[in-house]
Protein backbone atom coordinates (compact mmCIF):
# COMPACT_ATOMS: atom_id res chain seq x y z
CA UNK A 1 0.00 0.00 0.00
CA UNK A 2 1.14 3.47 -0.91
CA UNK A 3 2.12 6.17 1.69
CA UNK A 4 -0.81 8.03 0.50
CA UNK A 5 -3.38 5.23 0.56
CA UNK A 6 -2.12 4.49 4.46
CA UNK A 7 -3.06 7.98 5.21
CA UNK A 8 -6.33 7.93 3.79
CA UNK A 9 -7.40 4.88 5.41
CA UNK A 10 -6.44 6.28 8.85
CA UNK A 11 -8.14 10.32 8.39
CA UNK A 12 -11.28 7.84 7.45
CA UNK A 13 -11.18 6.30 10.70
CA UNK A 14 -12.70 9.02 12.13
CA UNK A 15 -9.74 9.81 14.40
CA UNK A 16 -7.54 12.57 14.58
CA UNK A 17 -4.91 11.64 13.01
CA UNK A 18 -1.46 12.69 15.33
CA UNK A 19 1.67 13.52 13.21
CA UNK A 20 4.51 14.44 15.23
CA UNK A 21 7.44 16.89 13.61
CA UNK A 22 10.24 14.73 12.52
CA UNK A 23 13.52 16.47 11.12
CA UNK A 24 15.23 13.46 10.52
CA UNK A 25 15.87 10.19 10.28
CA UNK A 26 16.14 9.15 13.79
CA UNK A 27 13.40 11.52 15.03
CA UNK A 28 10.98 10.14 12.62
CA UNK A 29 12.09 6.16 13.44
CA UNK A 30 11.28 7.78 17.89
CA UNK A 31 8.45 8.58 16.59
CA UNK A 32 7.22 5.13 15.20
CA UNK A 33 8.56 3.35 17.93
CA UNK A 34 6.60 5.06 20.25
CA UNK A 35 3.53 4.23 18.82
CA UNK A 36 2.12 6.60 16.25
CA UNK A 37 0.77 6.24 13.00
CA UNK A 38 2.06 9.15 10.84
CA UNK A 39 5.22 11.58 10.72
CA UNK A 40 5.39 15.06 10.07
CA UNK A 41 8.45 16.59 8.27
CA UNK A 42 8.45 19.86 9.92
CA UNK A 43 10.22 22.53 8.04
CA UNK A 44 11.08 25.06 10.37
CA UNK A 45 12.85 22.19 12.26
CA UNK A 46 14.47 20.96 8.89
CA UNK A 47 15.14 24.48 8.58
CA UNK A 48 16.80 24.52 11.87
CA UNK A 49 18.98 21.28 11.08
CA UNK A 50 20.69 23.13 8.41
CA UNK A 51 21.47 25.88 10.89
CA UNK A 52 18.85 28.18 9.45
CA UNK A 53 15.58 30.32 10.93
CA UNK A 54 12.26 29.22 9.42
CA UNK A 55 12.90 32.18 7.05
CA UNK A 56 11.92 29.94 3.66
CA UNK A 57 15.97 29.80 2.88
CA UNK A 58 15.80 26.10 2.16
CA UNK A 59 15.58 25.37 -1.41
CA UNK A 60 12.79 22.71 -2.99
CA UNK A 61 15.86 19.76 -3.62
CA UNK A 62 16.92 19.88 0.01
CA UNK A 63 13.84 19.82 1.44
CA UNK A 64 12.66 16.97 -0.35
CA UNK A 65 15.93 15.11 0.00
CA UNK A 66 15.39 15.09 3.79
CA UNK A 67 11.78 13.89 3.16
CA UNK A 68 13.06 10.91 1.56
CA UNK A 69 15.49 10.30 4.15
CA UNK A 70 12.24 10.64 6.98
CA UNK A 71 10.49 8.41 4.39
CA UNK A 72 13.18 5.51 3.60
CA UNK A 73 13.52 5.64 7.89
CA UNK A 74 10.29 4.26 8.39
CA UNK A 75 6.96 2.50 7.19
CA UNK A 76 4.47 5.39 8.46
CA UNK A 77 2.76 7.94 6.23
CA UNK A 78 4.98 11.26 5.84
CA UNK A 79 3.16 14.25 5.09
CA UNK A 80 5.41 16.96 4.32
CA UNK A 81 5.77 20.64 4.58
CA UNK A 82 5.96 22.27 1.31
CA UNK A 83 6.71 25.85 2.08
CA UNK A 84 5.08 27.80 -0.85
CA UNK A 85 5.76 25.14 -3.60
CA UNK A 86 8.90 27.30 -4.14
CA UNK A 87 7.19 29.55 -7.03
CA UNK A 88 4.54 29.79 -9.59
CA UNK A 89 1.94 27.25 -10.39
CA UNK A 90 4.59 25.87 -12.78
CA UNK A 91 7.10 25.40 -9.99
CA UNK A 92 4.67 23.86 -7.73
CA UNK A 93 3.58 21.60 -10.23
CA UNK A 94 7.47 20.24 -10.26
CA UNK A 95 7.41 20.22 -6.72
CA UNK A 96 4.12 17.91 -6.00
CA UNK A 97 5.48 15.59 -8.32
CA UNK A 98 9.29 15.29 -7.05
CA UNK A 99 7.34 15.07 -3.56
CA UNK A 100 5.13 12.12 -5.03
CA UNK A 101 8.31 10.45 -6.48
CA UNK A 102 9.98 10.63 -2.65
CA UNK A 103 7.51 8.69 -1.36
CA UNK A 104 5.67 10.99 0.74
CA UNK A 105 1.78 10.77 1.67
CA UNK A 106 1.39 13.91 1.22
CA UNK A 107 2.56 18.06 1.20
CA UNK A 108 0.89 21.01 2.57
CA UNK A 109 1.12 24.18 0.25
CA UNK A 110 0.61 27.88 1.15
CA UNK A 111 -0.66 30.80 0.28
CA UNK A 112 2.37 33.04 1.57
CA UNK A 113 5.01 35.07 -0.63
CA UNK A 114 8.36 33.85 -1.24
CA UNK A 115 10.54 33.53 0.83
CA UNK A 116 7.98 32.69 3.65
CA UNK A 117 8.02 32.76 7.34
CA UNK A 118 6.92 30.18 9.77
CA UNK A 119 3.10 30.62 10.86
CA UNK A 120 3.51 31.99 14.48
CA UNK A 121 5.82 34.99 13.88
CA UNK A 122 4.89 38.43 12.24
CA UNK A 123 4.70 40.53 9.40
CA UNK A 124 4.01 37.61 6.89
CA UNK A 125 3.03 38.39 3.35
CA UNK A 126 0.45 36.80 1.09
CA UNK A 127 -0.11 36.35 -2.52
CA UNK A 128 -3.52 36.88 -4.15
CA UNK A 129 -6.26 34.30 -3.87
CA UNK A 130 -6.14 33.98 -7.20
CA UNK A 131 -2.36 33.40 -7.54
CA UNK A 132 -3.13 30.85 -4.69
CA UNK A 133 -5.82 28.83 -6.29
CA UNK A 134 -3.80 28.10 -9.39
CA UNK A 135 -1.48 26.77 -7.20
CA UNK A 136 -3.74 24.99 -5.66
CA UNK A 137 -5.56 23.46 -9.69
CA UNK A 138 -1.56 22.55 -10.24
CA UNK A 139 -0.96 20.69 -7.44
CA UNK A 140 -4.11 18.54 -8.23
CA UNK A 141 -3.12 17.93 -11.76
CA UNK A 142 0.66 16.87 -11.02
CA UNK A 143 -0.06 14.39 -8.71
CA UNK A 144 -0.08 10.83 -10.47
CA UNK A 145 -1.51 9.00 -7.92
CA UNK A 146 -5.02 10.08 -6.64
CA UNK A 147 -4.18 8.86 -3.04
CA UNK A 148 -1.46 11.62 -3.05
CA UNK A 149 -2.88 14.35 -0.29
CA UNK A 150 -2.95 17.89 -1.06
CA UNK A 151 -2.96 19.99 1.70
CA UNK A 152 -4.03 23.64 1.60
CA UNK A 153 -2.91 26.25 3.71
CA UNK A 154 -3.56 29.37 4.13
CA UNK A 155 -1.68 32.36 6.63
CA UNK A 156 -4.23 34.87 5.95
CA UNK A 157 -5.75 34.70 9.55
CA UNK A 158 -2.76 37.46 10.50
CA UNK A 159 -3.51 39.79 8.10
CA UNK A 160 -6.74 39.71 6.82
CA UNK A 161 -8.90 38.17 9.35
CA UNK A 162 -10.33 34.80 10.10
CA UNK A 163 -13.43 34.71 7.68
CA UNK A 164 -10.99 35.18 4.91
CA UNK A 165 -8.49 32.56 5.94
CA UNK A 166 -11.95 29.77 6.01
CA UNK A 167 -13.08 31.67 2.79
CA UNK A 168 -9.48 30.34 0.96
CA UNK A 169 -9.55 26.96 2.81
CA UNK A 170 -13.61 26.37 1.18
CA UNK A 171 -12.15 27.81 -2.07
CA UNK A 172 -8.91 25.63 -2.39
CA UNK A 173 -10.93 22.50 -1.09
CA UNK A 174 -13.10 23.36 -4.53
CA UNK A 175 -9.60 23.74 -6.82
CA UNK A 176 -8.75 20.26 -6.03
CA UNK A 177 -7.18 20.33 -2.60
CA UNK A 178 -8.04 17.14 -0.32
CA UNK A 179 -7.01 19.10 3.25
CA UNK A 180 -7.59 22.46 4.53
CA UNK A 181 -4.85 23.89 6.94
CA UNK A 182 -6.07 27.11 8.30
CA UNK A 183 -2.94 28.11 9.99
CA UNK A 184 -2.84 30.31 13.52
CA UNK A 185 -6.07 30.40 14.32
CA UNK A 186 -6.37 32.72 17.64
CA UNK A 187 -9.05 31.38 19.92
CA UNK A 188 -10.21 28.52 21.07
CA UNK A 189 -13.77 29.58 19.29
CA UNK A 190 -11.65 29.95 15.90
CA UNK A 191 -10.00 26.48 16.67
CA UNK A 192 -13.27 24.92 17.29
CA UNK A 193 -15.47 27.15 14.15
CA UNK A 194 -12.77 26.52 11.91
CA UNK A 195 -14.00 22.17 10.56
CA UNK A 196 -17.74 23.41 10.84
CA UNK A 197 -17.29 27.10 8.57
CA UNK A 198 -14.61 25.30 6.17
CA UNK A 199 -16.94 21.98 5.41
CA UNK A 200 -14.27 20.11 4.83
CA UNK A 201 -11.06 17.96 5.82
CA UNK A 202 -9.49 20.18 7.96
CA UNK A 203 -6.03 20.21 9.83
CA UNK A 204 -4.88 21.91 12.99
CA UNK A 205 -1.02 22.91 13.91
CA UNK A 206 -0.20 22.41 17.51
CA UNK A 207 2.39 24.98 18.61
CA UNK A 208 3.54 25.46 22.22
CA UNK A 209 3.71 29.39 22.98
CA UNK A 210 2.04 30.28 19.05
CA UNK A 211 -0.34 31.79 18.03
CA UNK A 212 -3.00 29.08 18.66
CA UNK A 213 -4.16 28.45 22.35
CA UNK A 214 -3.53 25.21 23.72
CA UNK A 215 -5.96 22.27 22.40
CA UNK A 216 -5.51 19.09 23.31
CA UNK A 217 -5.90 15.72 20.60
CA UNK A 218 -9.52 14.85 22.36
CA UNK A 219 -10.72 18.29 21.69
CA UNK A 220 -9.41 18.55 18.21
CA UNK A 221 -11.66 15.03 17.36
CA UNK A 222 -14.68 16.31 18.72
CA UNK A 223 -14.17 19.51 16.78
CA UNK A 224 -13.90 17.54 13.50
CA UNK A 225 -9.91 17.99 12.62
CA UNK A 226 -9.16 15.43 10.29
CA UNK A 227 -5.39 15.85 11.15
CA UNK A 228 -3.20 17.32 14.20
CA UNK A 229 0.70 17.96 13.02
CA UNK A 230 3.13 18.65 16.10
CA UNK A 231 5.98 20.23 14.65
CA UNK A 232 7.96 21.45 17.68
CA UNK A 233 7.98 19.19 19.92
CA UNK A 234 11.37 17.10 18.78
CA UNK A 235 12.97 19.48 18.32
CA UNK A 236 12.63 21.70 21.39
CA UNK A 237 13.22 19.15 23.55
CA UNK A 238 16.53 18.29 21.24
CA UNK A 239 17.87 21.83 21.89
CA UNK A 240 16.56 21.84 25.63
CA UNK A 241 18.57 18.63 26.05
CA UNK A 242 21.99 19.54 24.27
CA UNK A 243 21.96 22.82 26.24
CA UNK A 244 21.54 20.83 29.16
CA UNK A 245 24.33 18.54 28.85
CA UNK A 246 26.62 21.12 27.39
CA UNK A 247 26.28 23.26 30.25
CA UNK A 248 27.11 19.92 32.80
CA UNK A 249 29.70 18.87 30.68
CA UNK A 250 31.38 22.66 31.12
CA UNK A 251 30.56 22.55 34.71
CA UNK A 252 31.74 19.38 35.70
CA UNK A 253 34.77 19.15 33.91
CA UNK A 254 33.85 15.54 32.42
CA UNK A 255 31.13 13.47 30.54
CA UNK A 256 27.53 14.54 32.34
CA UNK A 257 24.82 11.69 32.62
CA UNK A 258 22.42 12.25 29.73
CA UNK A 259 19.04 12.06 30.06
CA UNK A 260 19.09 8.94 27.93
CA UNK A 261 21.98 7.35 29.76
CA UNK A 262 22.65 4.87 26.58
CA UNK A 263 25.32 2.73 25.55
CA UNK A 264 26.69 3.09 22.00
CA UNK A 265 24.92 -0.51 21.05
CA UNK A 266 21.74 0.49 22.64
CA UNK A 267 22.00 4.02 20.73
CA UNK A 268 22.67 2.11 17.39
CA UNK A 269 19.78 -0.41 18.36
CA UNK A 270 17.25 2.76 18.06
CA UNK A 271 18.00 3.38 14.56
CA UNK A 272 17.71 -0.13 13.80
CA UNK A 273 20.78 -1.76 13.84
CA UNK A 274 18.95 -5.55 14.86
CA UNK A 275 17.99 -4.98 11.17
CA UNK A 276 21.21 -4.56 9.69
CA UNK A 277 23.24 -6.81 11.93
CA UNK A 278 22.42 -10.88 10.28
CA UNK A 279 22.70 -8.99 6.71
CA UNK A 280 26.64 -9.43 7.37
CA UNK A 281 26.59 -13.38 8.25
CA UNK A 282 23.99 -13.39 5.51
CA UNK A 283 25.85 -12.45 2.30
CA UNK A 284 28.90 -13.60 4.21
CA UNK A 285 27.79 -17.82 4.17
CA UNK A 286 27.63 -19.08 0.69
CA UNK A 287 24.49 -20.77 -0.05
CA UNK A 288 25.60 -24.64 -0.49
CA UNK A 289 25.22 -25.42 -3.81
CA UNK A 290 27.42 -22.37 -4.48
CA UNK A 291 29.86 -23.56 -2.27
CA UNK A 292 30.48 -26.80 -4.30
């Protein structure tokens, strides 16, 4: 089953559907082996493994070469941020299908200028609806696979209020898009209207100390969000920790006790190294009627 088909069949559950922010490899295999059934690439923290601000400074080819990497790491559906689709229609139609061809489940595309800015901060710019929408038509007619999910997103709920931002999501949901992500919505009222005005698949964007009050995964099923993506969360924690340990390293003069106090096999064993292990005896031992 494709990634795209997997992701389908869970949103029809009826569930939300819980994507934690992967940014790599080894985030995204955490993630499955504690227990959930999608990853989300999360650009800004992408963004932030390059050494970069969520300032839209990543190029198309790198972000979708560390999708594949999230994607070849485990057997989950990846749904992917897409920034802007890194142009015109014409560039986002190259961009859903080198997307598609990387295995992912799915992208989320947005109405913002280029370069863009990461939902929760200020002073981001929009294109026209119209501009939008034919991004929107292209991303439909790239895909090659109709279990491919389109995601669209709009920022306008900054600048031009939150009936505009559901009046894109209904009119991208008509130009072909499966998903509406109506990004930064500022009360729990707007978190809860947004499913009902939009009529539609919607997704929600859980960020600690954004723009969005706190909702937790029960609430966001009985308000009809089709999807929950947790982009943060890894990586937060990630810096939290390293700052942590650097700082007890400096102060103690020696190697600190991590908060995953691991040995190097039991390290290796996270990112699957009970896989990789009996391929060496088996290409190593002939098979017998070789031998002879």
């Amino acid at each position: 089953m494709n990634r795209g088909r997997q992701l389908r069949e869970l949103m029809s559950e009826g569930e939300c559907v819980i994507a934690p922010g992967a940014y790599d490899g080894l985030t995204a295999r955490l993630i499955a082996q504690a227990g959930f059934a999608s990853v989300y690439m999360t650009g800004g923290g992408t963004s932030s493994g390059f050494g970069y601000p969520d300032y839209g400074l990543l190029t198309m080819s790198e972000m979708v070469e560390n999708a594949g990497r999230i994607v070849d790491a485990v057997n989950l559906p990846v749904i992917s941020d897409a920034d802007n689709g890194y142009g015109n229609e014409l560039n986002v139609y190259r961009t859903i299908q080198t997307f598609e061809k990387a295995g992912v489940a799915g992208v989320h595309i947005e109405d913002q200028v280029f370069p863009k800015k990461c939902g929760h901060l200020e002073d981001k710019e929009l294109v026209s609806l119209d501009d939008y929408l034919a991004k929107i038509r292209a991303a439909d007619d790239a895909r090659r696979s109709d279990d491919f999910v389109i995601i669209a997103r709009t920022d306008a709920r900054a600048s031009l209020g939150f009936e505009e931002a559901v009046r894109r999501c209904r009119a991208a949901l008509k130009a072909g898009a499966d998903v509406a992500f109506l990004e930064a919505p500022q009360t729990i009222d707007e978190v809860s209207a947004a499913p009902r005005e939009i009529g539609g698949p919607c997704l929600l964007n859980v960020v600690r100390g954004g723009k969005t009050p706190e909702v937790t995964f029960e609430q966001a099923t009985a308000f009809g969000y089709a999807i929950a993506i947790v982009p943060g969360l890894l990586l937060i924690q990630a810096i939290g920790a390293c700052e942590q340990a650097l700082a007890a390293m400096k102060e103690e003069g020696r190697h600190p006790v991590p908060l995953a106090d691991l040995s190097p096999a039991q390290a290796f064993a996270k990112v699957g190294a009970a896989e990789w292990d009996p391929r060496r005896e088996k290409y190593r031992t002939a098979p017998a009627e070789a031998a002879e």
